[in-house]
PDB file of N, CA and C in Angstrom:
ATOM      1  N   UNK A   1      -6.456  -6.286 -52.778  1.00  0.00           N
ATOM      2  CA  UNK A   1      -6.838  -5.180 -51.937  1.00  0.00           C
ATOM      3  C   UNK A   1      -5.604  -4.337 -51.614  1.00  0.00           C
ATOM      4  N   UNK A   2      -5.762  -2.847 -51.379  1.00  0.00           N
ATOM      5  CA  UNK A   2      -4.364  -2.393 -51.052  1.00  0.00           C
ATOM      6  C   UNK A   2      -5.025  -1.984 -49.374  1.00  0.00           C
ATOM      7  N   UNK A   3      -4.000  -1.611 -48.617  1.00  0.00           N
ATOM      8  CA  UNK A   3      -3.719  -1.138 -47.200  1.00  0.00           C
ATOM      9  C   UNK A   3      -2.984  -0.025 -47.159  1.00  0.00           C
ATOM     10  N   UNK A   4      -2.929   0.853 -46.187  1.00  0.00           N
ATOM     11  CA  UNK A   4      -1.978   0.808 -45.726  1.00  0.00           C
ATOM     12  C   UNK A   4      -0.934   0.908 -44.490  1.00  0.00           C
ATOM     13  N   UNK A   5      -0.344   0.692 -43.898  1.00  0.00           N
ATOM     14  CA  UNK A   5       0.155   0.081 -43.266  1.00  0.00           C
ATOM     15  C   UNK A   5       1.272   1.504 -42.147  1.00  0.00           C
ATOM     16  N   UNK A   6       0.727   1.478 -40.941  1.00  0.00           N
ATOM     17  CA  UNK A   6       1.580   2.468 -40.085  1.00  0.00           C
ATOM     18  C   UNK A   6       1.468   2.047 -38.634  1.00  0.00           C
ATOM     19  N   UNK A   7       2.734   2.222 -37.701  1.00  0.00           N
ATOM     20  CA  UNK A   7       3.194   1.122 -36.926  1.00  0.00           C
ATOM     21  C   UNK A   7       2.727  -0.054 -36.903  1.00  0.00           C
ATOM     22  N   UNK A   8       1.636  -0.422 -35.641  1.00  0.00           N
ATOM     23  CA  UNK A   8       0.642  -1.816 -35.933  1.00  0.00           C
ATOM     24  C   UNK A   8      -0.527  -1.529 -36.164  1.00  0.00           C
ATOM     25  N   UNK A   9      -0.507  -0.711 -37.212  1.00  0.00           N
ATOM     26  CA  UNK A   9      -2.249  -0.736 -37.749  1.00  0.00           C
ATOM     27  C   UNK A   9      -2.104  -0.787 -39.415  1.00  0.00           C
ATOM     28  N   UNK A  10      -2.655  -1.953 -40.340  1.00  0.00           N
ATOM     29  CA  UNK A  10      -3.100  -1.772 -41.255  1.00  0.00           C
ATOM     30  C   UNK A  10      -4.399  -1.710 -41.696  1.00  0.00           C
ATOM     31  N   UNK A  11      -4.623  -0.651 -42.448  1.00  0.00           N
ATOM     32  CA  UNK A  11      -6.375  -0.389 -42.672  1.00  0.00           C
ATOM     33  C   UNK A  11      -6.853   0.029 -44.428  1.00  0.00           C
ATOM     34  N   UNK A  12      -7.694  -0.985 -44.838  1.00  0.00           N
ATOM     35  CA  UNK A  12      -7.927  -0.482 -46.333  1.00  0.00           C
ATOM     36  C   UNK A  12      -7.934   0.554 -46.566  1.00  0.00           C
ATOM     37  N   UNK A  13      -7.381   0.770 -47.938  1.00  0.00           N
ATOM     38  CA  UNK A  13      -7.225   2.394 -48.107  1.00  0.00           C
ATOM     39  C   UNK A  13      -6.932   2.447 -49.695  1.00  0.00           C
ATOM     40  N   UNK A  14      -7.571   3.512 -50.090  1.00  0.00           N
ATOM     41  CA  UNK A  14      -7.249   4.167 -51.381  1.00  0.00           C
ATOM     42  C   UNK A  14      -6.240   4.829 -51.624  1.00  0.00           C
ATOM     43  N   UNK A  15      -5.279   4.844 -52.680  1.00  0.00           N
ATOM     44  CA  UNK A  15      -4.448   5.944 -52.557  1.00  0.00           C
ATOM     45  C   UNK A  15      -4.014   6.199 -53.762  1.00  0.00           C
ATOM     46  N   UNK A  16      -3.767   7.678 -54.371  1.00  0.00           N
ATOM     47  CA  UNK A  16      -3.452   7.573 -55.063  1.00  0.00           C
ATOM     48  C   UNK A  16      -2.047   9.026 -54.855  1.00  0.00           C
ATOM     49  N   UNK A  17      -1.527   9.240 -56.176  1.00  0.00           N
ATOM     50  CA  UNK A  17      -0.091   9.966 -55.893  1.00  0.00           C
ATOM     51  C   UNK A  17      -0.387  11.194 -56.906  1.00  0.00           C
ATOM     52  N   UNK A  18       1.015  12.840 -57.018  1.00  0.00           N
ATOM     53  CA  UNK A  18       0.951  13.038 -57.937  1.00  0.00           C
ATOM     54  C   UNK A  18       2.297  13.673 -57.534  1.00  0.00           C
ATOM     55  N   UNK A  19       3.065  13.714 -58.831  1.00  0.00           N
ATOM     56  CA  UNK A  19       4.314  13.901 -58.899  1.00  0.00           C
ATOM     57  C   UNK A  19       5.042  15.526 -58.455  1.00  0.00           C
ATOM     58  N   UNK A  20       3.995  16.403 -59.314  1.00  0.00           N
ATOM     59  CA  UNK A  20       3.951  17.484 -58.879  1.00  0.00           C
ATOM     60  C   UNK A  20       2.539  18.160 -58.381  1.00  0.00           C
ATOM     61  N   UNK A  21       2.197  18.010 -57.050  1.00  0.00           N
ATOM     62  CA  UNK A  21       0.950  18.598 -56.579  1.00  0.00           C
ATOM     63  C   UNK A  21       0.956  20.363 -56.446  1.00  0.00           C
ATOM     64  N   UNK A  22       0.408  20.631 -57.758  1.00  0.00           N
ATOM     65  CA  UNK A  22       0.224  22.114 -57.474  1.00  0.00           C
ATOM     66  C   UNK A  22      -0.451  22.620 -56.474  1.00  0.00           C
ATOM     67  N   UNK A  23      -1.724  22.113 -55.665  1.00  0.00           N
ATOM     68  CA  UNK A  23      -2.131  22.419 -54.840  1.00  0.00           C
ATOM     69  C   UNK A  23      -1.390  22.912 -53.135  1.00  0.00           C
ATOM     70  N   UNK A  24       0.244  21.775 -53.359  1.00  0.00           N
ATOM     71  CA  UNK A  24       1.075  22.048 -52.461  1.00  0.00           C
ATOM     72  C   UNK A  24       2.433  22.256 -52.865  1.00  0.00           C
ATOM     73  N   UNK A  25       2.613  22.923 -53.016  1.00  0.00           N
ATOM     74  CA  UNK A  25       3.810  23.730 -53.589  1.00  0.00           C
ATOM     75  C   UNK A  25       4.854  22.679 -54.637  1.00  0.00           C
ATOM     76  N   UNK A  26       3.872  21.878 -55.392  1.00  0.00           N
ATOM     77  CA  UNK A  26       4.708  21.229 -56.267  1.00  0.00           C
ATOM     78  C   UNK A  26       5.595  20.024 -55.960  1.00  0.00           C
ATOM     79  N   UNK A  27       5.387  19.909 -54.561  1.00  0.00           N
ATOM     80  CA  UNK A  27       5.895  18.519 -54.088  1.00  0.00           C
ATOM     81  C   UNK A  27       5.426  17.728 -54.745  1.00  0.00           C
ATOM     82  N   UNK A  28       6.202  15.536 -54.564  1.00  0.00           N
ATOM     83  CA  UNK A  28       5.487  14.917 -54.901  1.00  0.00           C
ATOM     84  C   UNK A  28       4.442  14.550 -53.808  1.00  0.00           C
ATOM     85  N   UNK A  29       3.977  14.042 -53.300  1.00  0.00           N
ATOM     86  CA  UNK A  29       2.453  13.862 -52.915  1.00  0.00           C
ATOM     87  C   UNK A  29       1.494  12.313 -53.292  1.00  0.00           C
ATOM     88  N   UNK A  30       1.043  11.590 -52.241  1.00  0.00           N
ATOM     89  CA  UNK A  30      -0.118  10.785 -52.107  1.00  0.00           C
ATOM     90  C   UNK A  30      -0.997  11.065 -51.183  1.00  0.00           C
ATOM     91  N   UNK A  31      -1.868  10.964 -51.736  1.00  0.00           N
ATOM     92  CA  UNK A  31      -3.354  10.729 -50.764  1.00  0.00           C
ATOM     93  C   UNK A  31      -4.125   9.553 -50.502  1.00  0.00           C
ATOM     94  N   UNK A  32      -4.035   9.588 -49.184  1.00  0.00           N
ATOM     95  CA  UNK A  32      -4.694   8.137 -48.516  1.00  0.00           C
ATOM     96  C   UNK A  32      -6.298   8.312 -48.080  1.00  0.00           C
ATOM     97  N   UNK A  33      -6.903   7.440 -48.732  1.00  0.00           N
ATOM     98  CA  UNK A  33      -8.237   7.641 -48.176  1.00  0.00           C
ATOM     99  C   UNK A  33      -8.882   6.280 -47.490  1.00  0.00           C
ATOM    100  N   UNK A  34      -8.902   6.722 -46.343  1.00  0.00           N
ATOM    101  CA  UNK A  34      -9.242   5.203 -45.522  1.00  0.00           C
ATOM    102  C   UNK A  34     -10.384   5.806 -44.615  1.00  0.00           C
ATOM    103  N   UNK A  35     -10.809   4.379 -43.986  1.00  0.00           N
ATOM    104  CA  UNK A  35     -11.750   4.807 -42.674  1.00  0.00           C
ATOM    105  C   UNK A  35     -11.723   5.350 -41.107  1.00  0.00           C
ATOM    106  N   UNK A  36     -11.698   6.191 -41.339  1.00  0.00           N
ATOM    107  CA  UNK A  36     -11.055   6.434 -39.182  1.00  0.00           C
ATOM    108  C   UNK A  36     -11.943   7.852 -39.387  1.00  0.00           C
ATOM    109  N   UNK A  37     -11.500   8.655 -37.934  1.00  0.00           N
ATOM    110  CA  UNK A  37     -11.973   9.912 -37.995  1.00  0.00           C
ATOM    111  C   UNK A  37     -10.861  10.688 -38.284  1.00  0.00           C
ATOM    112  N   UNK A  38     -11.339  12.314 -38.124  1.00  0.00           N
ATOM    113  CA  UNK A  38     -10.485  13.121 -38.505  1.00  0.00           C
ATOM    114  C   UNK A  38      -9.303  13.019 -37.454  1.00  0.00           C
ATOM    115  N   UNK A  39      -9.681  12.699 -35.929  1.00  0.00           N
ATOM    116  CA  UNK A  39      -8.798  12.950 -34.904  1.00  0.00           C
ATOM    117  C   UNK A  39      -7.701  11.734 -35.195  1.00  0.00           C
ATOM    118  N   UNK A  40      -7.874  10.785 -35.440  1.00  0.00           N
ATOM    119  CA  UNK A  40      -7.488   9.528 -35.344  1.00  0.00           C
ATOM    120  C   UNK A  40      -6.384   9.465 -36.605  1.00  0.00           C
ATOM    121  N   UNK A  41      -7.069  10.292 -37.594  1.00  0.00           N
ATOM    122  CA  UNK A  41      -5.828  10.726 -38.686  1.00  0.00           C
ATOM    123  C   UNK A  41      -4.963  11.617 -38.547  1.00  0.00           C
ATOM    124  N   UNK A  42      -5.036  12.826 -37.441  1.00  0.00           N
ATOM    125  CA  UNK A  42      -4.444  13.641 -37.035  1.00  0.00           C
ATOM    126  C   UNK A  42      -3.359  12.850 -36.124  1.00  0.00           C
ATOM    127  N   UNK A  43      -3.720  12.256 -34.984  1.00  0.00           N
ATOM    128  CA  UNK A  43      -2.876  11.479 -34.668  1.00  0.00           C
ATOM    129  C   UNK A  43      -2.086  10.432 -34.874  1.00  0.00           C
ATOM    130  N   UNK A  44      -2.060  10.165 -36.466  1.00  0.00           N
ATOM    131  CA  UNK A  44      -1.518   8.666 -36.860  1.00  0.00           C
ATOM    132  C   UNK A  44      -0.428   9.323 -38.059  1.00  0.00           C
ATOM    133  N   UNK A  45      -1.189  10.598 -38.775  1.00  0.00           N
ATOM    134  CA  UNK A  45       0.156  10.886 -39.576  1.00  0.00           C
ATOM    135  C   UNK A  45       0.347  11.921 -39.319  1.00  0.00           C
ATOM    136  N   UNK A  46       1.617  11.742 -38.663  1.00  0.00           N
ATOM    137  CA  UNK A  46       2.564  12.724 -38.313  1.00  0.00           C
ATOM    138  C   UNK A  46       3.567  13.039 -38.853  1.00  0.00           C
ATOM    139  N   UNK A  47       4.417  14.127 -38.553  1.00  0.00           N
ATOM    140  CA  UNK A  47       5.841  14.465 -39.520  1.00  0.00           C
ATOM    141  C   UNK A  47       6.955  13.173 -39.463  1.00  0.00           C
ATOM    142  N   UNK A  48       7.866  12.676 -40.581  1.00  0.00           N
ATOM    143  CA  UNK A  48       8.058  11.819 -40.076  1.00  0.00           C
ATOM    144  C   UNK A  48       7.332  10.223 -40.179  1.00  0.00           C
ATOM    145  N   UNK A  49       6.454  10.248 -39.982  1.00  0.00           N
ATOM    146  CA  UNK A  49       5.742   8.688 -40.016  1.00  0.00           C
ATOM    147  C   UNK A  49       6.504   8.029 -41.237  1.00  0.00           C
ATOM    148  N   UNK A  50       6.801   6.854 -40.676  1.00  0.00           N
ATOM    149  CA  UNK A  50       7.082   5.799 -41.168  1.00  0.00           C
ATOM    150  C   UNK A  50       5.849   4.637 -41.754  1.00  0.00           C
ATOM    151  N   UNK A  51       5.469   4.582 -43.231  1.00  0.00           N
ATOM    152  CA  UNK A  51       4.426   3.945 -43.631  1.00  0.00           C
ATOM    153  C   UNK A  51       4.388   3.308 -44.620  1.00  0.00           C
ATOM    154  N   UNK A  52       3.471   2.369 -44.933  1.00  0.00           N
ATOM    155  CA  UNK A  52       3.877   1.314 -46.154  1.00  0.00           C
ATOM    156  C   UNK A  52       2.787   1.103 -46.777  1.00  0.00           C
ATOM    157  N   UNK A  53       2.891   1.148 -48.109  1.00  0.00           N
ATOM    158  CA  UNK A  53       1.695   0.594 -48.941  1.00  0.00           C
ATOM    159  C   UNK A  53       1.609  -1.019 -49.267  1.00  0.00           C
ATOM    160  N   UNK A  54       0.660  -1.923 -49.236  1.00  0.00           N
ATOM    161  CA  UNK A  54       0.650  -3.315 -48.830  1.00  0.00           C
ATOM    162  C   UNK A  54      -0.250  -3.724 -49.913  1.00  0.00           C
ATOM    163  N   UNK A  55      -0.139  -4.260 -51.159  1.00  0.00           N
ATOM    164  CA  UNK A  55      -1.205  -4.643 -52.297  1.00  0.00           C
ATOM    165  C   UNK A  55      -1.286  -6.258 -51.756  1.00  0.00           C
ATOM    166  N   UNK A  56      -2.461  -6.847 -51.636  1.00  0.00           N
ATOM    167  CA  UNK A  56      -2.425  -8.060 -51.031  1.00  0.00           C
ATOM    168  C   UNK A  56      -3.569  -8.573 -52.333  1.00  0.00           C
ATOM    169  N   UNK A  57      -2.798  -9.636 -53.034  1.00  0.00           N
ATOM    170  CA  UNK A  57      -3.479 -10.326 -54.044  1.00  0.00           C
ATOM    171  C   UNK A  57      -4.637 -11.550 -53.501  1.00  0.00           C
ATOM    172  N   UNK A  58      -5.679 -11.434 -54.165  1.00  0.00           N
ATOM    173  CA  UNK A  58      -6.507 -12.257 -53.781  1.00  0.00           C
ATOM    174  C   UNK A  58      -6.326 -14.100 -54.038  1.00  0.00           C
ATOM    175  N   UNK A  59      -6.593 -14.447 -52.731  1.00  0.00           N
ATOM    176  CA  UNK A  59      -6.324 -16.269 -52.840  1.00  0.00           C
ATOM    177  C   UNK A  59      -6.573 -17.073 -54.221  1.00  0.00           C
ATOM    178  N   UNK A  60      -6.217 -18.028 -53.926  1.00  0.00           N
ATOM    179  CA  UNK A  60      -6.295 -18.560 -55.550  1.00  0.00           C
ATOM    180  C   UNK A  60      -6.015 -20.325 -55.001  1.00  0.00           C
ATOM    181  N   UNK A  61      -6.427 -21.074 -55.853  1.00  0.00           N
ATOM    182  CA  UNK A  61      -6.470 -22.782 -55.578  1.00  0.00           C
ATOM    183  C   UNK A  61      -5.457 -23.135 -56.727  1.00  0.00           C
ATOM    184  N   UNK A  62      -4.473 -23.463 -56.282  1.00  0.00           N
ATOM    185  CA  UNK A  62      -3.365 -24.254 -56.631  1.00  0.00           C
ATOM    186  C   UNK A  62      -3.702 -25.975 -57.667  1.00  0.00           C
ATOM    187  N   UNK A  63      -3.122 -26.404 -58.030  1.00  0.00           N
ATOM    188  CA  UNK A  63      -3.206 -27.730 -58.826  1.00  0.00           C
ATOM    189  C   UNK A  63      -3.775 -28.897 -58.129  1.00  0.00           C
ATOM    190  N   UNK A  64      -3.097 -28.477 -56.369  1.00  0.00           N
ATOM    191  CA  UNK A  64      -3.719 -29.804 -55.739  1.00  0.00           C
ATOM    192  C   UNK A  64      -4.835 -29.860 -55.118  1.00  0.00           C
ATOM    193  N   UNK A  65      -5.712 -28.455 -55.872  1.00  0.00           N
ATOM    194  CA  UNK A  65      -6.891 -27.856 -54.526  1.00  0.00           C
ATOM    195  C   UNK A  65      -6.654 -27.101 -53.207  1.00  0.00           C
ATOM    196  N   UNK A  66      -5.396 -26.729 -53.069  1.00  0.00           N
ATOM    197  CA  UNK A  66      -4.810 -26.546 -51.510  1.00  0.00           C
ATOM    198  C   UNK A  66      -5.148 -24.618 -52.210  1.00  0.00           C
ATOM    199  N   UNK A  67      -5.930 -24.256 -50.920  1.00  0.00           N
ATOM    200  CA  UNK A  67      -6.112 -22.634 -51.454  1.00  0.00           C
ATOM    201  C   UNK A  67      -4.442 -21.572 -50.927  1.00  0.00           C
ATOM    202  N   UNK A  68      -4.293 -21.106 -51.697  1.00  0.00           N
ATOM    203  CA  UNK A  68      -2.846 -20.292 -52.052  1.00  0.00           C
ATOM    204  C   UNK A  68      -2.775 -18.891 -51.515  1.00  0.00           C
ATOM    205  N   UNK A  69      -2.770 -18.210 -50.657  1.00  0.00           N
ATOM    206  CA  UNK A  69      -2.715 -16.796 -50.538  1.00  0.00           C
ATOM    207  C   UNK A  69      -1.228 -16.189 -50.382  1.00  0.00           C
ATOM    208  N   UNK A  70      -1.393 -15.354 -51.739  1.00  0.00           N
ATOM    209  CA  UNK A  70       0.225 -15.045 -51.882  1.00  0.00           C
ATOM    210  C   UNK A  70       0.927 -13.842 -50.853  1.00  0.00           C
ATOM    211  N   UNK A  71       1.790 -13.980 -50.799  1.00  0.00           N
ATOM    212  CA  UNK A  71       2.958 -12.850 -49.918  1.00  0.00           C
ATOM    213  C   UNK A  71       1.903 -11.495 -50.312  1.00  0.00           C
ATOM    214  N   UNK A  72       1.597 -10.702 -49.638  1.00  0.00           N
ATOM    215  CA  UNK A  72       1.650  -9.071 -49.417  1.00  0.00           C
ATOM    216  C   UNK A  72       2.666  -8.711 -50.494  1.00  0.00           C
ATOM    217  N   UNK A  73       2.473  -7.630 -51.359  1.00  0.00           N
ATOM    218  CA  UNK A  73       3.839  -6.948 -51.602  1.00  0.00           C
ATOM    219  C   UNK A  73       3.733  -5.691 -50.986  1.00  0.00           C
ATOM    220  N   UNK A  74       5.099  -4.988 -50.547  1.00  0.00           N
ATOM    221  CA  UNK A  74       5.216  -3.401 -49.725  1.00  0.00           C
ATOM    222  C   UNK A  74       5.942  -2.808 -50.387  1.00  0.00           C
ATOM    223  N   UNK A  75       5.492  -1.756 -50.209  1.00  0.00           N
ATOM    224  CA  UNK A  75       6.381  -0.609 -51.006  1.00  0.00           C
ATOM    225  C   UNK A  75       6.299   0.432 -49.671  1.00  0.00           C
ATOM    226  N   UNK A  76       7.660   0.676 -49.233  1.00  0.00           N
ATOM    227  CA  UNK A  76       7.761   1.738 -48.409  1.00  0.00           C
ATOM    228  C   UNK A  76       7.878   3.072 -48.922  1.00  0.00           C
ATOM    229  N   UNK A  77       6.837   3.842 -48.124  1.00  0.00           N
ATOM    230  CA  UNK A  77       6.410   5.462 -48.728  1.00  0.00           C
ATOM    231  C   UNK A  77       7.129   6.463 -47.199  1.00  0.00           C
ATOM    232  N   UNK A  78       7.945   5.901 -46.873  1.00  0.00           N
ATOM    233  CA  UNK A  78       8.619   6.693 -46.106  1.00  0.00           C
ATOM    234  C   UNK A  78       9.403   7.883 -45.971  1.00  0.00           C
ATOM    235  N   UNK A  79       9.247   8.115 -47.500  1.00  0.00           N
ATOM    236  CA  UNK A  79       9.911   9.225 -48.169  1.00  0.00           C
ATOM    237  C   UNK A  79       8.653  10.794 -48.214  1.00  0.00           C
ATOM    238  N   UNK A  80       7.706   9.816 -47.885  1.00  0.00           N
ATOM    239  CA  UNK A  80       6.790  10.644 -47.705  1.00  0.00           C
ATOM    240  C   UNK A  80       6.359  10.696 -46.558  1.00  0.00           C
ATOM    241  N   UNK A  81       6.782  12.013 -46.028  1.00  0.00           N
ATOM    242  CA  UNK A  81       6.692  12.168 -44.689  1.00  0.00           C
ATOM    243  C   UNK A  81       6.184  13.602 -44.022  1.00  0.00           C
ATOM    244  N   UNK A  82       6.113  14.390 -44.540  1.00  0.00           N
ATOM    245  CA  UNK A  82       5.708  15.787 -44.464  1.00  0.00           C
ATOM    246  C   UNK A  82       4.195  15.880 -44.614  1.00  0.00           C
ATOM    247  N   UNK A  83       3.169  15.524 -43.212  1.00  0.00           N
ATOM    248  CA  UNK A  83       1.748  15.665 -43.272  1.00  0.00           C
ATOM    249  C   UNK A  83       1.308  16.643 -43.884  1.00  0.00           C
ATOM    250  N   UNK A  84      -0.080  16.781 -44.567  1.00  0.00           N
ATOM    251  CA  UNK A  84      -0.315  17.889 -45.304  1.00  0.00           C
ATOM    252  C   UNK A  84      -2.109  17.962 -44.678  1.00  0.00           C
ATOM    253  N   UNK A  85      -2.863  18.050 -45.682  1.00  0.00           N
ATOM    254  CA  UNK A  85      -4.395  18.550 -45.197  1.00  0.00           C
ATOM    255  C   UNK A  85      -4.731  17.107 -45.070  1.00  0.00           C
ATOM    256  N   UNK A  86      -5.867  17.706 -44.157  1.00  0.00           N
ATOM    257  CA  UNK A  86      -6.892  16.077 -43.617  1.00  0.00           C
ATOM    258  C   UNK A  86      -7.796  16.427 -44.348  1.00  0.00           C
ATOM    259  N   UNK A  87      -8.654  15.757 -45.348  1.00  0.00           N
ATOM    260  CA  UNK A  87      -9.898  15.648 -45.378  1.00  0.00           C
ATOM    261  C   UNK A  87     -10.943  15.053 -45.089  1.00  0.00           C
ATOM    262  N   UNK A  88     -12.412  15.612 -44.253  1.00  0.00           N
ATOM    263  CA  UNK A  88     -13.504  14.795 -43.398  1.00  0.00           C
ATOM    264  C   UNK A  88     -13.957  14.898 -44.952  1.00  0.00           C
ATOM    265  N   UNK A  89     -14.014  13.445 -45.206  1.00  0.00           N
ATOM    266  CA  UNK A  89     -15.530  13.319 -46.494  1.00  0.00           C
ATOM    267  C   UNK A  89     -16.855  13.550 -45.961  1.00  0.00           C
ATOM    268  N   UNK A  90     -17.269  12.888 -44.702  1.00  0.00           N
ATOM    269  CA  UNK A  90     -18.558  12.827 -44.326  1.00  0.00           C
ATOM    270  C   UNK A  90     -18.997  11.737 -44.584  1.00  0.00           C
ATOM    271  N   UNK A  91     -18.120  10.913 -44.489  1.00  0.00           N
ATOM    272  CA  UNK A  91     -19.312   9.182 -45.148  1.00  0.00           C
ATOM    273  C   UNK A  91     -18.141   8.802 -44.178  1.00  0.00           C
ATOM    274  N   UNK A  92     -17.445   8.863 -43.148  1.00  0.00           N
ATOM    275  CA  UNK A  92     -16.730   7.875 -42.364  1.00  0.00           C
ATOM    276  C   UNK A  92     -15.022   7.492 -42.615  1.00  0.00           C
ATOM    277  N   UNK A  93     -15.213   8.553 -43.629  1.00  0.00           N
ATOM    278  CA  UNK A  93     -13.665   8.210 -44.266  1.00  0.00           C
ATOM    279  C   UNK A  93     -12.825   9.710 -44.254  1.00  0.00           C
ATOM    280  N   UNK A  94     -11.670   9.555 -44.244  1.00  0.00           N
ATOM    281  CA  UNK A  94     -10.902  10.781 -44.508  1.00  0.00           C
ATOM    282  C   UNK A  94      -9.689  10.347 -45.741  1.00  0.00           C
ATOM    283  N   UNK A  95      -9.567  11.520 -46.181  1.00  0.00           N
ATOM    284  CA  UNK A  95      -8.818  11.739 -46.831  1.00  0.00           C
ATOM    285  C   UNK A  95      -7.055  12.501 -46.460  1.00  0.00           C
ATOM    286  N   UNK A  96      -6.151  12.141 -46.170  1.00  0.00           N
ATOM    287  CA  UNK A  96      -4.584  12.483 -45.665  1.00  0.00           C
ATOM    288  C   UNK A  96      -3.717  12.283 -47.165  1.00  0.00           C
ATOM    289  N   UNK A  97      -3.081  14.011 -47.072  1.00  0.00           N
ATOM    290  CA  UNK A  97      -1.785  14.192 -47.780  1.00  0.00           C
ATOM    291  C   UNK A  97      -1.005  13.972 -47.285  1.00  0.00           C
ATOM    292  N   UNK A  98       0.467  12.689 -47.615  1.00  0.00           N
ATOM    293  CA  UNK A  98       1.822  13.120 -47.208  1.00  0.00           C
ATOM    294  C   UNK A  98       2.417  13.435 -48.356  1.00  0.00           C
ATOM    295  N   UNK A  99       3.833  14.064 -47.920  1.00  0.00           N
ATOM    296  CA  UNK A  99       4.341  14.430 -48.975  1.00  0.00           C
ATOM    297  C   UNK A  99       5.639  14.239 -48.738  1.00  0.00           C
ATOM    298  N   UNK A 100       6.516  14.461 -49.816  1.00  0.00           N
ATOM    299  CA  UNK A 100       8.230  14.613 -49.787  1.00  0.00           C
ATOM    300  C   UNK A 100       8.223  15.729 -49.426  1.00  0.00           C
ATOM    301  N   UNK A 101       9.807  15.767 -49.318  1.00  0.00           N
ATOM    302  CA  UNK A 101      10.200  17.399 -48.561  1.00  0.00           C
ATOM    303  C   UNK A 101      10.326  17.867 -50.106  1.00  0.00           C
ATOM    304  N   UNK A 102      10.441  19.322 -50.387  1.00  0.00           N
ATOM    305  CA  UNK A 102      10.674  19.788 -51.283  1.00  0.00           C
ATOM    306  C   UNK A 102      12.427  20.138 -51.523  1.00  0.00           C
ATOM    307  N   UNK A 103      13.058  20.710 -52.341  1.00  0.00           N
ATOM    308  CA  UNK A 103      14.469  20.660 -52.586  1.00  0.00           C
ATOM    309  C   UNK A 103      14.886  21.949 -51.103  1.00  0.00           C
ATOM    310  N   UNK A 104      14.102  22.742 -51.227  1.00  0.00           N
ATOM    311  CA  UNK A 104      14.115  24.120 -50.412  1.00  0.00           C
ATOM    312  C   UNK A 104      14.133  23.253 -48.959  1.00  0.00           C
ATOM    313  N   UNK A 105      13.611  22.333 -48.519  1.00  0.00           N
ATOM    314  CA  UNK A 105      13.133  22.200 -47.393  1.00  0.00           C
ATOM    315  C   UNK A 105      13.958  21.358 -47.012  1.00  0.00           C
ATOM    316  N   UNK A 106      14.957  20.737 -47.865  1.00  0.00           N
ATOM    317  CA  UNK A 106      16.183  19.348 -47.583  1.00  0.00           C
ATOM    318  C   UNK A 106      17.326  20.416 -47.376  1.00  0.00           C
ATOM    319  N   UNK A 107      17.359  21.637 -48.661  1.00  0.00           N
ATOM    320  CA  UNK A 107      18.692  22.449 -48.164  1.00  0.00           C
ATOM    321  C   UNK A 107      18.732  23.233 -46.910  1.00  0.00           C
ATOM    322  N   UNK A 108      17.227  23.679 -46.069  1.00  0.00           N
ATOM    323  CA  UNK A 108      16.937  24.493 -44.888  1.00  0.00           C
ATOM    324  C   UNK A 108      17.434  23.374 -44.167  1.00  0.00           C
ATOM    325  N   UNK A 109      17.386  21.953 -44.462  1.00  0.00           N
ATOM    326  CA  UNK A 109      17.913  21.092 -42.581  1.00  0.00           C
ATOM    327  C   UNK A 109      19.638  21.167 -42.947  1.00  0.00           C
ATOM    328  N   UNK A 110      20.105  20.476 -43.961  1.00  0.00           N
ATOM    329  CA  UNK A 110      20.859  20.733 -44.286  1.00  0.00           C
ATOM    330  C   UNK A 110      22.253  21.898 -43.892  1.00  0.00           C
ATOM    331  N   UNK A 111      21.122  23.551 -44.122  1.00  0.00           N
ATOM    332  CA  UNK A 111      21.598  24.183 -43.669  1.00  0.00           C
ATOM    333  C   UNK A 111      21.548  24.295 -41.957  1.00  0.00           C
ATOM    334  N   UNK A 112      20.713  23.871 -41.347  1.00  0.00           N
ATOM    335  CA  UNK A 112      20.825  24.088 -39.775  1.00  0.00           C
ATOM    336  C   UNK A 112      19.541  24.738 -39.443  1.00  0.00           C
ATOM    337  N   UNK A 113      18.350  24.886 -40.499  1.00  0.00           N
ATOM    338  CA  UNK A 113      17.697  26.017 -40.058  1.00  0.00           C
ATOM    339  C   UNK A 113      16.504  25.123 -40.678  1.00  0.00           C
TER     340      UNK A 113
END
């Protein structure tokens, strides 16, 4: 199953990425599609957020019968941090862009501005 994972809330979620999202000025870009409302996604990814993707492999029975559930693996997406559009599907789920900063947008802090 994947998650994913922001302060103390992890919640199933779809996600997928794209390297260059034309839709947003060519950043790279993932989209998370999990269950909450729109408000609840508005308030959870913010500029900034710190978040993790969590693939959690399904249990498995070992040699001696003893059932096995392996480590979580994480991949921190913290690099993606620049909120983008919410989408309400209408079935209970939304859809959230984060994104990287773009090159323009690292040399504007950079520069002071």
């Amino acid at each position: 199953m994947t998650y994913v994972k922001i302060q103390d809330k992890q919640m199933e979620a779809a996600i997928s990425g794209k390297l260059r999202d034309s839709e947003w000025g060519n950043r790279e870009s993932k989209a998370i599609t999990c269950a909450m409302t729109y408000q609840e996604a508005l308030e959870l990814f913010t500029e900034d957020t710190a978040w993790s993707i969590l693939y959690q492999a399904d249990s498995d029975t070992d040699e001696n019968g003893e059932v096995v559930t392996p480590e979580p693996v994480v991949y921190d997406n913290s690099d993606y941090c620049v909120p983008g559009p919410i989408t309400d599907n209408r079935d209970g789920t939304v859809t959230v862009k984060m994104g990287k900063a773009t090159a323009a947008e690292l040399l504007a802090v950079l520069m002071g501005g």
